[in-house]
ModelCIF file with pLDDT and N, C-alpha, C, O atoms, coordinates in Angstrom:
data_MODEL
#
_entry.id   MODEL 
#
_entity.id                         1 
_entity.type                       polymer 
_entity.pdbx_number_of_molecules   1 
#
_entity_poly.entity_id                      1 
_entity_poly.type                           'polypeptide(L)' 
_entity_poly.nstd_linkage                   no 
_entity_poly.nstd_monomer                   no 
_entity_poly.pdbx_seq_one_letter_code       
;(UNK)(UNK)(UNK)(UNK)(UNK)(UNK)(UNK)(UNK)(UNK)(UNK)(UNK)(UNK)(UNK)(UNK)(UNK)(UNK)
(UNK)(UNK)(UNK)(UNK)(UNK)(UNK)(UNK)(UNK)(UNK)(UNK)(UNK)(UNK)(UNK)(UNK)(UNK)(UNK)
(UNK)(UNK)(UNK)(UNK)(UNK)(UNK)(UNK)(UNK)(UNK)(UNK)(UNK)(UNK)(UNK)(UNK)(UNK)(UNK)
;
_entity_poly.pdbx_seq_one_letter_code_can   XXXXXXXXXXXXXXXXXXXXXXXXXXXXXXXXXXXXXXXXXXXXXXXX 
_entity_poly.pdbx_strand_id                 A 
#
loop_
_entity_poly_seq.entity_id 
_entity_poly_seq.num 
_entity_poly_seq.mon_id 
_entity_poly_seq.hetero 
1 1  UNK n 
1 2  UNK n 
1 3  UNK n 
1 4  UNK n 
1 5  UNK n 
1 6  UNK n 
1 7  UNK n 
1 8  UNK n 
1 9  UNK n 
1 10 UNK n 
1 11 UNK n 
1 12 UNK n 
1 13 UNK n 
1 14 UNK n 
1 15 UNK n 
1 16 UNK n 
1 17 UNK n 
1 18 UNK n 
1 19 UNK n 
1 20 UNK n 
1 21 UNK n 
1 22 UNK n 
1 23 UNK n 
1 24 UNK n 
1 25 UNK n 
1 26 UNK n 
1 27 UNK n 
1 28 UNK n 
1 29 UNK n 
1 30 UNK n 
1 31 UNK n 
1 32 UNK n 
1 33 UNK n 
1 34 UNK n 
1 35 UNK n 
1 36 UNK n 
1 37 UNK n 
1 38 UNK n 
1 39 UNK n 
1 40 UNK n 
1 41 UNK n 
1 42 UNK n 
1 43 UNK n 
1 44 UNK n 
1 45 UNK n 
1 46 UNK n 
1 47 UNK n 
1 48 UNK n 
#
_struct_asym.id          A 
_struct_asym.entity_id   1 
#
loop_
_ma_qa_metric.id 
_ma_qa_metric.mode 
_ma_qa_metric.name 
_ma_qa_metric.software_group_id 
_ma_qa_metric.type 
1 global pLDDT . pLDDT 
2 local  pLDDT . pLDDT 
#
_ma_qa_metric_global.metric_id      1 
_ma_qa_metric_global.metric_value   97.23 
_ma_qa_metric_global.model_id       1 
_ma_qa_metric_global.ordinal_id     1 
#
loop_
_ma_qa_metric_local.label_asym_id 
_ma_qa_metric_local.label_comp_id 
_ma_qa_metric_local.label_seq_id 
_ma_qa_metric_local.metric_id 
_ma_qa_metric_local.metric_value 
_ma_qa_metric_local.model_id 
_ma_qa_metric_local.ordinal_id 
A UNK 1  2 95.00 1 1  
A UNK 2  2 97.00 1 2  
A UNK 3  2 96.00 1 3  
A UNK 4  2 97.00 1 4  
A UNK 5  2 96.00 1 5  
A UNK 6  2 96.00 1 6  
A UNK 7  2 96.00 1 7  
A UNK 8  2 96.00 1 8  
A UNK 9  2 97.00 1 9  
A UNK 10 2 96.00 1 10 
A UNK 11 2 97.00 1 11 
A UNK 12 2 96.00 1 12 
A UNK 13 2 96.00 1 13 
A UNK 14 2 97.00 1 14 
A UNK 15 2 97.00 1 15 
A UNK 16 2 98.00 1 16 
A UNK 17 2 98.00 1 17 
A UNK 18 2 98.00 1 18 
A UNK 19 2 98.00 1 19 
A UNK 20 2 98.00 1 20 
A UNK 21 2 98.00 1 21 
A UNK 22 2 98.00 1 22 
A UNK 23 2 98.00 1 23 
A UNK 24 2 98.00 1 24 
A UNK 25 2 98.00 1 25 
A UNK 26 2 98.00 1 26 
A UNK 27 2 98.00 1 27 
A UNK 28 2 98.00 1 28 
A UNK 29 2 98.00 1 29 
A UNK 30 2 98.00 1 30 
A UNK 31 2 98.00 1 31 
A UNK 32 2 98.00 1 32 
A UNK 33 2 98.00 1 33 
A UNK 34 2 97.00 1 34 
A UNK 35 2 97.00 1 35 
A UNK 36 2 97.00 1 36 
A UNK 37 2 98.00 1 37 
A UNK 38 2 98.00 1 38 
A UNK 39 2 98.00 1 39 
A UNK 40 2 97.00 1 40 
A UNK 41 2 97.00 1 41 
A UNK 42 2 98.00 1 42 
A UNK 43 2 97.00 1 43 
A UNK 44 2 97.00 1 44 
A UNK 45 2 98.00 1 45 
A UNK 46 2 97.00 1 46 
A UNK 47 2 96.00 1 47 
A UNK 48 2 96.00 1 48 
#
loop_
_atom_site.group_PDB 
_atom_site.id 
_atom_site.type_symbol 
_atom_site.label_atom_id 
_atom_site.label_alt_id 
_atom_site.label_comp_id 
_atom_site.label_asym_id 
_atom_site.label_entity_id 
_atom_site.label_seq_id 
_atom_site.pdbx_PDB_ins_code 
_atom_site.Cartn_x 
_atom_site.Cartn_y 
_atom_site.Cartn_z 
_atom_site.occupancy 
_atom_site.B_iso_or_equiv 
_atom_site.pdbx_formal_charge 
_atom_site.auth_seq_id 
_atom_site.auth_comp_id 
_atom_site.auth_asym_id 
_atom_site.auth_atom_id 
_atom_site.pdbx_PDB_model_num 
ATOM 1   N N  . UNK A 1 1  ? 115.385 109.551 93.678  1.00 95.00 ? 1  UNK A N  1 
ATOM 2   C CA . UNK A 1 1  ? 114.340 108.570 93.975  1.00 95.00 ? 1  UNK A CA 1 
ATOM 3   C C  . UNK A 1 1  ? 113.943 108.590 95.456  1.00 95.00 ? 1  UNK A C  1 
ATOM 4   O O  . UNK A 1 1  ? 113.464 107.590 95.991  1.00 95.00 ? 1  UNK A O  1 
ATOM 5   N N  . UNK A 1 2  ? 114.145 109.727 96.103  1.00 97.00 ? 2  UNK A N  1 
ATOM 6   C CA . UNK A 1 2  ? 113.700 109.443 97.403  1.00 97.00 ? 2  UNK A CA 1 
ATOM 7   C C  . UNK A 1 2  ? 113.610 111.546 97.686  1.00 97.00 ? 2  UNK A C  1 
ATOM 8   O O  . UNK A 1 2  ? 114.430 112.464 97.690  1.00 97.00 ? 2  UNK A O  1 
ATOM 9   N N  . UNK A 1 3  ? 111.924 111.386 97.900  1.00 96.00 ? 3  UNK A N  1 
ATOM 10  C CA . UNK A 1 3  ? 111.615 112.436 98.492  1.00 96.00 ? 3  UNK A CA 1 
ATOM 11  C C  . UNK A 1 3  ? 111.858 113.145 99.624  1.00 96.00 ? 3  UNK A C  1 
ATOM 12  O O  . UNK A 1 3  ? 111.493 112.476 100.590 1.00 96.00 ? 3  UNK A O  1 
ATOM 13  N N  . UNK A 1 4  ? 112.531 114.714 100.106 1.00 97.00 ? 4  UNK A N  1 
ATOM 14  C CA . UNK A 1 4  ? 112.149 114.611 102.010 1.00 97.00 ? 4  UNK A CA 1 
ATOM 15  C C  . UNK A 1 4  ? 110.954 115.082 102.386 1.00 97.00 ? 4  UNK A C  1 
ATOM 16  O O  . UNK A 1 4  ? 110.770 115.807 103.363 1.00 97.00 ? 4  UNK A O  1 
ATOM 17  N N  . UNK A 1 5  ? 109.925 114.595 101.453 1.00 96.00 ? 5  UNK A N  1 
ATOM 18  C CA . UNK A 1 5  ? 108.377 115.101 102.319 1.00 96.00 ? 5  UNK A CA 1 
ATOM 19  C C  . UNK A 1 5  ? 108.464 113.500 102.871 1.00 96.00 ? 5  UNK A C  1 
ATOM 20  O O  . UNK A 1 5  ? 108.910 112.440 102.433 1.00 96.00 ? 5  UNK A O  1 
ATOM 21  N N  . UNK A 1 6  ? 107.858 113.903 103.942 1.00 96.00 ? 6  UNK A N  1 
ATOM 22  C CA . UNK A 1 6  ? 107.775 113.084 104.827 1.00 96.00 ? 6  UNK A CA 1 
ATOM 23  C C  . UNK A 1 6  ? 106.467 111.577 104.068 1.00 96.00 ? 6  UNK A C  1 
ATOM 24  O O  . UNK A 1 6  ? 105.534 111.997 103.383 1.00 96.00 ? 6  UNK A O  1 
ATOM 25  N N  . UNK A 1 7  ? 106.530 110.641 104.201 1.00 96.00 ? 7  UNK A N  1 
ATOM 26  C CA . UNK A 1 7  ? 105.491 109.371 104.017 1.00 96.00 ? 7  UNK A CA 1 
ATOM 27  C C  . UNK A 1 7  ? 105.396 109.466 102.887 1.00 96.00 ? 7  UNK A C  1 
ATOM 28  O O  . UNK A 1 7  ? 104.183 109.256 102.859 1.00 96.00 ? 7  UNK A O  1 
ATOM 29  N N  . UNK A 1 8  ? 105.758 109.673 101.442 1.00 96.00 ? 8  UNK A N  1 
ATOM 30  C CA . UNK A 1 8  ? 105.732 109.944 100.187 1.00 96.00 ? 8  UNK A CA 1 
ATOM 31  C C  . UNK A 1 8  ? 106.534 108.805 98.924  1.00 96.00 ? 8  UNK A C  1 
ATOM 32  O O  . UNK A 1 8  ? 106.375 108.700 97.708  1.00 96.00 ? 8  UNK A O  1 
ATOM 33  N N  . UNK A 1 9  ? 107.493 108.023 99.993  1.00 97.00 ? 9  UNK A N  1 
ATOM 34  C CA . UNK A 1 9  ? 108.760 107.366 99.355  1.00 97.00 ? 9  UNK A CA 1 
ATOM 35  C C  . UNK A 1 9  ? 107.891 105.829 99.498  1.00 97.00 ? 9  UNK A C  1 
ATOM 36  O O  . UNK A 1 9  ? 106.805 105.599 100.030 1.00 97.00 ? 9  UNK A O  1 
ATOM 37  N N  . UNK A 1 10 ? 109.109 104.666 98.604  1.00 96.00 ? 10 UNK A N  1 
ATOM 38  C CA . UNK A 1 10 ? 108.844 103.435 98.570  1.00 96.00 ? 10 UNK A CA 1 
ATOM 39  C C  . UNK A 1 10 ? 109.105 102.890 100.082 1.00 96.00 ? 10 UNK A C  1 
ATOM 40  O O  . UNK A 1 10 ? 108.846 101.711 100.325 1.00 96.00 ? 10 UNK A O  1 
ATOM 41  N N  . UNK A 1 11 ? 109.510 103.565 100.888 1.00 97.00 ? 11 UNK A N  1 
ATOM 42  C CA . UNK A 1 11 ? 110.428 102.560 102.424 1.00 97.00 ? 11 UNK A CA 1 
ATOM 43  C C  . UNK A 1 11 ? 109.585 103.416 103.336 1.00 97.00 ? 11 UNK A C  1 
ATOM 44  O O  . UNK A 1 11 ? 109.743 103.000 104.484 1.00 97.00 ? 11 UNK A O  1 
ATOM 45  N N  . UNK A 1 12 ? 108.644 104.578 103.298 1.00 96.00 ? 12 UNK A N  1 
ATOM 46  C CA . UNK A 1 12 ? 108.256 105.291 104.329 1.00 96.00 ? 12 UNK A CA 1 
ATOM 47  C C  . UNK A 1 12 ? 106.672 105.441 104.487 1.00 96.00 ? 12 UNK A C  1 
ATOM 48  O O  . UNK A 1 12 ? 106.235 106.494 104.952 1.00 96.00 ? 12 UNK A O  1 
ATOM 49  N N  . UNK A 1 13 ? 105.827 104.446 104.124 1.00 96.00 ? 13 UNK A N  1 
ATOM 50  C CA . UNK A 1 13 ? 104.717 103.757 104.058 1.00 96.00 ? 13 UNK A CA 1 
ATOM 51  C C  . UNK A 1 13 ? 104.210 104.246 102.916 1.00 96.00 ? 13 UNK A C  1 
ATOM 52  O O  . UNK A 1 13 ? 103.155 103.738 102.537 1.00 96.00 ? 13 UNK A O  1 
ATOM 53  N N  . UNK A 1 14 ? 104.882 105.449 102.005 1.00 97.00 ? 14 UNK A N  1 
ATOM 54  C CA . UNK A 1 14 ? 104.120 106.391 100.826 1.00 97.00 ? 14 UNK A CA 1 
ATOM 55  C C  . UNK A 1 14 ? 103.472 105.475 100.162 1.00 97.00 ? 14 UNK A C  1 
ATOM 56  O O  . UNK A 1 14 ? 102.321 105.735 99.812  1.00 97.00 ? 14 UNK A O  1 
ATOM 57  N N  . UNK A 1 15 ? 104.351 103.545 99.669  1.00 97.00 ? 15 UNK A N  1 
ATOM 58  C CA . UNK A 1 15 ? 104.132 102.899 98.745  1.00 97.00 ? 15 UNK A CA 1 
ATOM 59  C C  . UNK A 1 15 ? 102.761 101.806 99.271  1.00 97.00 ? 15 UNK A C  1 
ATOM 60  O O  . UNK A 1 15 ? 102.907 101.096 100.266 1.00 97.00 ? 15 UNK A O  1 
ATOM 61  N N  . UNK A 1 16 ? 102.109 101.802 98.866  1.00 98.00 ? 16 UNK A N  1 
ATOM 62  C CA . UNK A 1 16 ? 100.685 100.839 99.565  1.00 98.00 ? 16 UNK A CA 1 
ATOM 63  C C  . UNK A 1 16 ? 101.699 99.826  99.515  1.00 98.00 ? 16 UNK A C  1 
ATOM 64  O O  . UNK A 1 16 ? 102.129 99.607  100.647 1.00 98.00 ? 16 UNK A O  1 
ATOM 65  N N  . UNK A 1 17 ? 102.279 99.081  98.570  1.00 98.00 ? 17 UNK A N  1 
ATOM 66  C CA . UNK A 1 17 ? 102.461 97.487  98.693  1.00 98.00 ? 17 UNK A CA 1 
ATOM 67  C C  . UNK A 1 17 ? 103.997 97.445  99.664  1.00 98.00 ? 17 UNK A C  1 
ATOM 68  O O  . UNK A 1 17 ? 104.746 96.473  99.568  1.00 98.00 ? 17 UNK A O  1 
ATOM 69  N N  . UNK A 1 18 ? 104.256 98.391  100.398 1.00 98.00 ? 18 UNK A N  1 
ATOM 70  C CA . UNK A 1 18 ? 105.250 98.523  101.771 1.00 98.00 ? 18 UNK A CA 1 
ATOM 71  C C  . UNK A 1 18 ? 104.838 99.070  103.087 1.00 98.00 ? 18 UNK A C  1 
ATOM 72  O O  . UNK A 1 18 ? 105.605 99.869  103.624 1.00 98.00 ? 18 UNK A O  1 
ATOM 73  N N  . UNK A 1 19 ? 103.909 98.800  103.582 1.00 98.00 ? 19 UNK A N  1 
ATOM 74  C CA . UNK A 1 19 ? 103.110 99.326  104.763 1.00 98.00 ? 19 UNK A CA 1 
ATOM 75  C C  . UNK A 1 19 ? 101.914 98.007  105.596 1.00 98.00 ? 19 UNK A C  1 
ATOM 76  O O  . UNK A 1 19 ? 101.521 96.902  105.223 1.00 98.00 ? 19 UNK A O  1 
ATOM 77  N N  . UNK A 1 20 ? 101.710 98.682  106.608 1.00 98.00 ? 20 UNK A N  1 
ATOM 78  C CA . UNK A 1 20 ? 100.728 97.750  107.114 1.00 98.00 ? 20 UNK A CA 1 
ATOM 79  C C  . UNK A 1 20 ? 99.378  97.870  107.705 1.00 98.00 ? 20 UNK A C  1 
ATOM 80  O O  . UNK A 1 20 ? 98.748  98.783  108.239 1.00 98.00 ? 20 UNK A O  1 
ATOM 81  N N  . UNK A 1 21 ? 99.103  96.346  107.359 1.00 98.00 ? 21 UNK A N  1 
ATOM 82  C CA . UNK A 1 21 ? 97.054  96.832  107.219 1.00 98.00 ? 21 UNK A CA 1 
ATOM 83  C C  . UNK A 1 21 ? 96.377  95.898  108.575 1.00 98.00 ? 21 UNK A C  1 
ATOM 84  O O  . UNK A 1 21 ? 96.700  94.795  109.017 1.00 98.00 ? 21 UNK A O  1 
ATOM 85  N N  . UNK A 1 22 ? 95.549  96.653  108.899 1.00 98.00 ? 22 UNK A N  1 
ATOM 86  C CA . UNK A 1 22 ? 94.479  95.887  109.601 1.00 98.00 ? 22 UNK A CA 1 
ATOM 87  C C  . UNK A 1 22 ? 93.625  94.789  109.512 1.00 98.00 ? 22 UNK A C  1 
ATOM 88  O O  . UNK A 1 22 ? 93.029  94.625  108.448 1.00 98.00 ? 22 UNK A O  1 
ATOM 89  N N  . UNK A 1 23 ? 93.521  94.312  110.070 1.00 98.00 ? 23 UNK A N  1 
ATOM 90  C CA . UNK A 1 23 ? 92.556  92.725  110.115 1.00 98.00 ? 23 UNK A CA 1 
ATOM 91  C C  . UNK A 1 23 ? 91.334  92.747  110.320 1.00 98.00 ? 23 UNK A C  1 
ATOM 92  O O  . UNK A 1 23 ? 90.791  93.842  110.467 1.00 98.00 ? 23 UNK A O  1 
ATOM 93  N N  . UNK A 1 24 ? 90.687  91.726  110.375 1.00 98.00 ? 24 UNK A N  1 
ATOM 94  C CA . UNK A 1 24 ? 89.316  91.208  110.659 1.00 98.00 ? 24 UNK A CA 1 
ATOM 95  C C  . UNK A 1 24 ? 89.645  91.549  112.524 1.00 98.00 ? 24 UNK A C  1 
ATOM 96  O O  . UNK A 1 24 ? 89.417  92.608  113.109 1.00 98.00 ? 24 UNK A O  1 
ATOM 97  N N  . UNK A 1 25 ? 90.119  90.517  113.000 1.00 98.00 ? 25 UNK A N  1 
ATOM 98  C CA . UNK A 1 25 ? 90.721  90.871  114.332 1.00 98.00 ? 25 UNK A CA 1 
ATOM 99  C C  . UNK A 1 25 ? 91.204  91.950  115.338 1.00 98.00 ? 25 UNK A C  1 
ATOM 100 O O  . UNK A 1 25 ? 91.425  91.918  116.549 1.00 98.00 ? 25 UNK A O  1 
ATOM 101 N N  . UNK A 1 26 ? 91.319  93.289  114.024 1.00 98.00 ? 26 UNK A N  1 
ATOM 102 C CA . UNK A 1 26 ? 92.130  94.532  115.007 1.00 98.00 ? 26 UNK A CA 1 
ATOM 103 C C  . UNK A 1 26 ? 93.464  94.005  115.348 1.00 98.00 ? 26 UNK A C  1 
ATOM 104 O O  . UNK A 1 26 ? 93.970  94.391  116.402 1.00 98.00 ? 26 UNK A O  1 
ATOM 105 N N  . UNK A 1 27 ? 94.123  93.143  114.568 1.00 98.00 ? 27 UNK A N  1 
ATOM 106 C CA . UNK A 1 27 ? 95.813  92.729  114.646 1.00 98.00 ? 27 UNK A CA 1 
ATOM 107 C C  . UNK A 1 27 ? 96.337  93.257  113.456 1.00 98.00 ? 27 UNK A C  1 
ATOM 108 O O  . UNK A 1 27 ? 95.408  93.497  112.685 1.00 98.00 ? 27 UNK A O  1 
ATOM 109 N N  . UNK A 1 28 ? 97.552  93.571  112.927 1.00 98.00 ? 28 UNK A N  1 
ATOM 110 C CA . UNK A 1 28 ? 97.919  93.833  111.491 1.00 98.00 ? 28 UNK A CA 1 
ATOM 111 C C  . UNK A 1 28 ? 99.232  92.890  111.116 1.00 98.00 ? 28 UNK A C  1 
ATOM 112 O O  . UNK A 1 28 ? 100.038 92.262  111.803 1.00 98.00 ? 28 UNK A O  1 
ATOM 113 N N  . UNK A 1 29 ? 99.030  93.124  109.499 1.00 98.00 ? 29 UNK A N  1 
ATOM 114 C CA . UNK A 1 29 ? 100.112 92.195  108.862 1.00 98.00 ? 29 UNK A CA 1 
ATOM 115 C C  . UNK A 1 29 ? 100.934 93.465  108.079 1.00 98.00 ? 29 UNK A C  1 
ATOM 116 O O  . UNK A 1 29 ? 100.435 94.590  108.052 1.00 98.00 ? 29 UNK A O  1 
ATOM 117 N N  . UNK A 1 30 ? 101.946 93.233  107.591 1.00 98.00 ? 30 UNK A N  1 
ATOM 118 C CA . UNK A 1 30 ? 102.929 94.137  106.975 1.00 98.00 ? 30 UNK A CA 1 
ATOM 119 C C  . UNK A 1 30 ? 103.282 93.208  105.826 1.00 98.00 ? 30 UNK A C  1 
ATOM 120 O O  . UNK A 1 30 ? 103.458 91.992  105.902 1.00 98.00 ? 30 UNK A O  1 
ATOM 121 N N  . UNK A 1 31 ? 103.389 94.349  104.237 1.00 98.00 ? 31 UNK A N  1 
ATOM 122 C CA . UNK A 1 31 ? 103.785 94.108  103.261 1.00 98.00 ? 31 UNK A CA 1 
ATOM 123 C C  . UNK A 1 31 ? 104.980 94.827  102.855 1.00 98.00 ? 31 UNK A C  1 
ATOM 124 O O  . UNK A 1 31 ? 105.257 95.964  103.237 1.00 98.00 ? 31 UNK A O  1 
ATOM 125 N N  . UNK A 1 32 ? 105.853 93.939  101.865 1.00 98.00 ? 32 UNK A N  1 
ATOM 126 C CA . UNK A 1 32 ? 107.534 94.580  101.901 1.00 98.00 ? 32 UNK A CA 1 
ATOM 127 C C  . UNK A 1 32 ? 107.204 93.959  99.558  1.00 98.00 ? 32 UNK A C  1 
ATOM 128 O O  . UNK A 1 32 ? 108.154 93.826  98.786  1.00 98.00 ? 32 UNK A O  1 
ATOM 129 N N  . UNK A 1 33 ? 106.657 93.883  99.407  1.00 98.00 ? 33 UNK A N  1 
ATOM 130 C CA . UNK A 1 33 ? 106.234 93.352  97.944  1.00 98.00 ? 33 UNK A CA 1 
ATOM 131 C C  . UNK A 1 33 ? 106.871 94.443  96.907  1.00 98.00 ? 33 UNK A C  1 
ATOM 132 O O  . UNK A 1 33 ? 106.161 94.715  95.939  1.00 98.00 ? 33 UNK A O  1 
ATOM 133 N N  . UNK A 1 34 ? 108.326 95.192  97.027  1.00 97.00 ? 34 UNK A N  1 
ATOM 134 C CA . UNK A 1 34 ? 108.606 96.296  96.357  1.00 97.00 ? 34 UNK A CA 1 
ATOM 135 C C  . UNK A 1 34 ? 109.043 95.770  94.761  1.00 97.00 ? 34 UNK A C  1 
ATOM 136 O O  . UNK A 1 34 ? 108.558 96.254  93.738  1.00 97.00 ? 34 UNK A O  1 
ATOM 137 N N  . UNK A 1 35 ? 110.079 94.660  94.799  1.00 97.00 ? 35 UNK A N  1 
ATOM 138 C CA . UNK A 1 35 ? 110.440 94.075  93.370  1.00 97.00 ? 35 UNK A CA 1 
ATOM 139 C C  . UNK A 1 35 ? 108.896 93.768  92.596  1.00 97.00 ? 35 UNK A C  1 
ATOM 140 O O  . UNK A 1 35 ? 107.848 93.408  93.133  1.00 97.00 ? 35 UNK A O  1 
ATOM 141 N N  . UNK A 1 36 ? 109.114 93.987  91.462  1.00 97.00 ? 36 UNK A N  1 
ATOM 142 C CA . UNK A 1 36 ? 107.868 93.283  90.542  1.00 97.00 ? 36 UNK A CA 1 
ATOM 143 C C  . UNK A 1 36 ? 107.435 92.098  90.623  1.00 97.00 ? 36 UNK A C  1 
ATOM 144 O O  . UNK A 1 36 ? 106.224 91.917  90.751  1.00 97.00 ? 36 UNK A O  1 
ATOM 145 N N  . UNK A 1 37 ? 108.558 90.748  90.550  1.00 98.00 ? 37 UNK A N  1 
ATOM 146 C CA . UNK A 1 37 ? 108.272 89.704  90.964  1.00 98.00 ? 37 UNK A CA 1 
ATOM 147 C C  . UNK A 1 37 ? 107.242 89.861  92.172  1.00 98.00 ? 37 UNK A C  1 
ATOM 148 O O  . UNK A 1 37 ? 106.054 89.724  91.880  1.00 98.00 ? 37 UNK A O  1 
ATOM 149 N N  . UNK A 1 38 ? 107.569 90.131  93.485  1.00 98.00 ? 38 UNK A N  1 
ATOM 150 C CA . UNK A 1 38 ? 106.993 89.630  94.085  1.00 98.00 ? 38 UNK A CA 1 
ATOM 151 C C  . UNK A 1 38 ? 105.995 90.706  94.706  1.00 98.00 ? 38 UNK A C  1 
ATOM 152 O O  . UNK A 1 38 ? 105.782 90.615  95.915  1.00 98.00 ? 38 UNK A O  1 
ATOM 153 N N  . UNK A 1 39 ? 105.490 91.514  94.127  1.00 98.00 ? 39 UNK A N  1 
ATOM 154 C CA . UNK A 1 39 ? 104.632 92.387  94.037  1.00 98.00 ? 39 UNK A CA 1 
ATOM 155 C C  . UNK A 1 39 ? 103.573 91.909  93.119  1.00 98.00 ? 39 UNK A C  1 
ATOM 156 O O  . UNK A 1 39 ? 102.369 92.111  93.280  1.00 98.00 ? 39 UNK A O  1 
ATOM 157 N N  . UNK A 1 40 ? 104.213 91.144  91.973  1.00 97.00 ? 40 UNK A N  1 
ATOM 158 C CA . UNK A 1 40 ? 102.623 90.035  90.988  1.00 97.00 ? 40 UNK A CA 1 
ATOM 159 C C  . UNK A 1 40 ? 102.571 88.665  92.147  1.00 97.00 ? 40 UNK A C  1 
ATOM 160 O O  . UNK A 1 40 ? 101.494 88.101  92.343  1.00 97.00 ? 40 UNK A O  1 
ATOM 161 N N  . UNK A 1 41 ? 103.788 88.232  92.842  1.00 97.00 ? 41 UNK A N  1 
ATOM 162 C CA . UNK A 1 41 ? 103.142 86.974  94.017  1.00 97.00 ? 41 UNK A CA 1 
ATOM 163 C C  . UNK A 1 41 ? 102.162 87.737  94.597  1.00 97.00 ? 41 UNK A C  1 
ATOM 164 O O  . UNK A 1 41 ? 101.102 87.221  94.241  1.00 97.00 ? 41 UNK A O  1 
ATOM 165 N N  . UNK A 1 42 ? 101.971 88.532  95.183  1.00 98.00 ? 42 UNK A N  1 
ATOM 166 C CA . UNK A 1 42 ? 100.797 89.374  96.135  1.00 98.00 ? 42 UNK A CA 1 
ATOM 167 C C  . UNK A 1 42 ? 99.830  89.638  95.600  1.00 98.00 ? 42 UNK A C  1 
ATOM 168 O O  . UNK A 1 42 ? 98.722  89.376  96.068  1.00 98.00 ? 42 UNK A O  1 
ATOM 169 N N  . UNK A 1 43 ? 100.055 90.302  94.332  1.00 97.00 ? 43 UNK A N  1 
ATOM 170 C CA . UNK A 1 43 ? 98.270  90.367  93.930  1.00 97.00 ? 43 UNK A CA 1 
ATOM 171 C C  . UNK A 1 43 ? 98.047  88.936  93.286  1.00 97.00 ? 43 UNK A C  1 
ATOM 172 O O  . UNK A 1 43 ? 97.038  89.002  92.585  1.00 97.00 ? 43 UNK A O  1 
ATOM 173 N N  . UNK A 1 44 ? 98.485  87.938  93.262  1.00 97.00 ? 44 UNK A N  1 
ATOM 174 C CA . UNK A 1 44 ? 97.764  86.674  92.829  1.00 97.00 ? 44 UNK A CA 1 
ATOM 175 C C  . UNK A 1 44 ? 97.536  85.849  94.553  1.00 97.00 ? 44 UNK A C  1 
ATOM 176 O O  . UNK A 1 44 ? 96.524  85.187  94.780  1.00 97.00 ? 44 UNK A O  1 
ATOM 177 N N  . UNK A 1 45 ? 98.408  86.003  95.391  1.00 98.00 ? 45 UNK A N  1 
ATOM 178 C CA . UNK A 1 45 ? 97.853  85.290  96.022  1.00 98.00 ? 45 UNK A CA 1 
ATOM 179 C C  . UNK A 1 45 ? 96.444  85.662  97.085  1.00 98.00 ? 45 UNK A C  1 
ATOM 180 O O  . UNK A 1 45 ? 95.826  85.019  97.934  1.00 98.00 ? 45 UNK A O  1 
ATOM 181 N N  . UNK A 1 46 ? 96.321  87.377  96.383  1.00 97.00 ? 46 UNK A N  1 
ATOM 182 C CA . UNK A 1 46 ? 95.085  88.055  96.935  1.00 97.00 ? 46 UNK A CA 1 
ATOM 183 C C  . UNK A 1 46 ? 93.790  88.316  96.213  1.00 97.00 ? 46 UNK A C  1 
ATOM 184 O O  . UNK A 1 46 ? 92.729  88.805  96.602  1.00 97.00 ? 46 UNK A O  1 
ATOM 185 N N  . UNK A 1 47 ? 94.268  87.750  94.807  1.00 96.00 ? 47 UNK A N  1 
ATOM 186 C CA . UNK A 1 47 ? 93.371  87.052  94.253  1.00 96.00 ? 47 UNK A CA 1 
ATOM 187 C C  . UNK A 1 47 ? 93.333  88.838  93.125  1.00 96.00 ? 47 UNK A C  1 
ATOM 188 O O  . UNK A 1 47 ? 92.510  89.204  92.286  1.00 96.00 ? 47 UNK A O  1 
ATOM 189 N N  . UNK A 1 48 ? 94.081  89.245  93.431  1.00 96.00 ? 48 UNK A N  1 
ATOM 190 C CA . UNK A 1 48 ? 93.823  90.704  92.561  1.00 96.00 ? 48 UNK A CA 1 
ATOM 191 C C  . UNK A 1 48 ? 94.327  90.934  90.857  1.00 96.00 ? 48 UNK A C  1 
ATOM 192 O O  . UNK A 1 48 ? 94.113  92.005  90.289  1.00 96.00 ? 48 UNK A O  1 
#
């Protein structure tokens, strides 16, 4: 469960819902949403 290509894995930004995004502002927030639980909290509280 863990690749050595580099950025490809759940912990090494490969996974969208473990990495971090840019703002309206040019500041960023970071997501860690790997369990299911709280990977469905995130897309509901993003309205997805």
């Amino acid at each position: 469960v863990w690749d050595e290509q580099l950025g490809v894995n759940l912990l090494d930004t490969g996974a969208p819902f473990y990495d971090t995004y840019e703002t309206a502002d040019g500041k960023f927030i970071s997501l860690g949403s790997l369990e299911p639980q709280f990977y469905a909290e995130l897309m509901a509280k993003l309205g997805l």
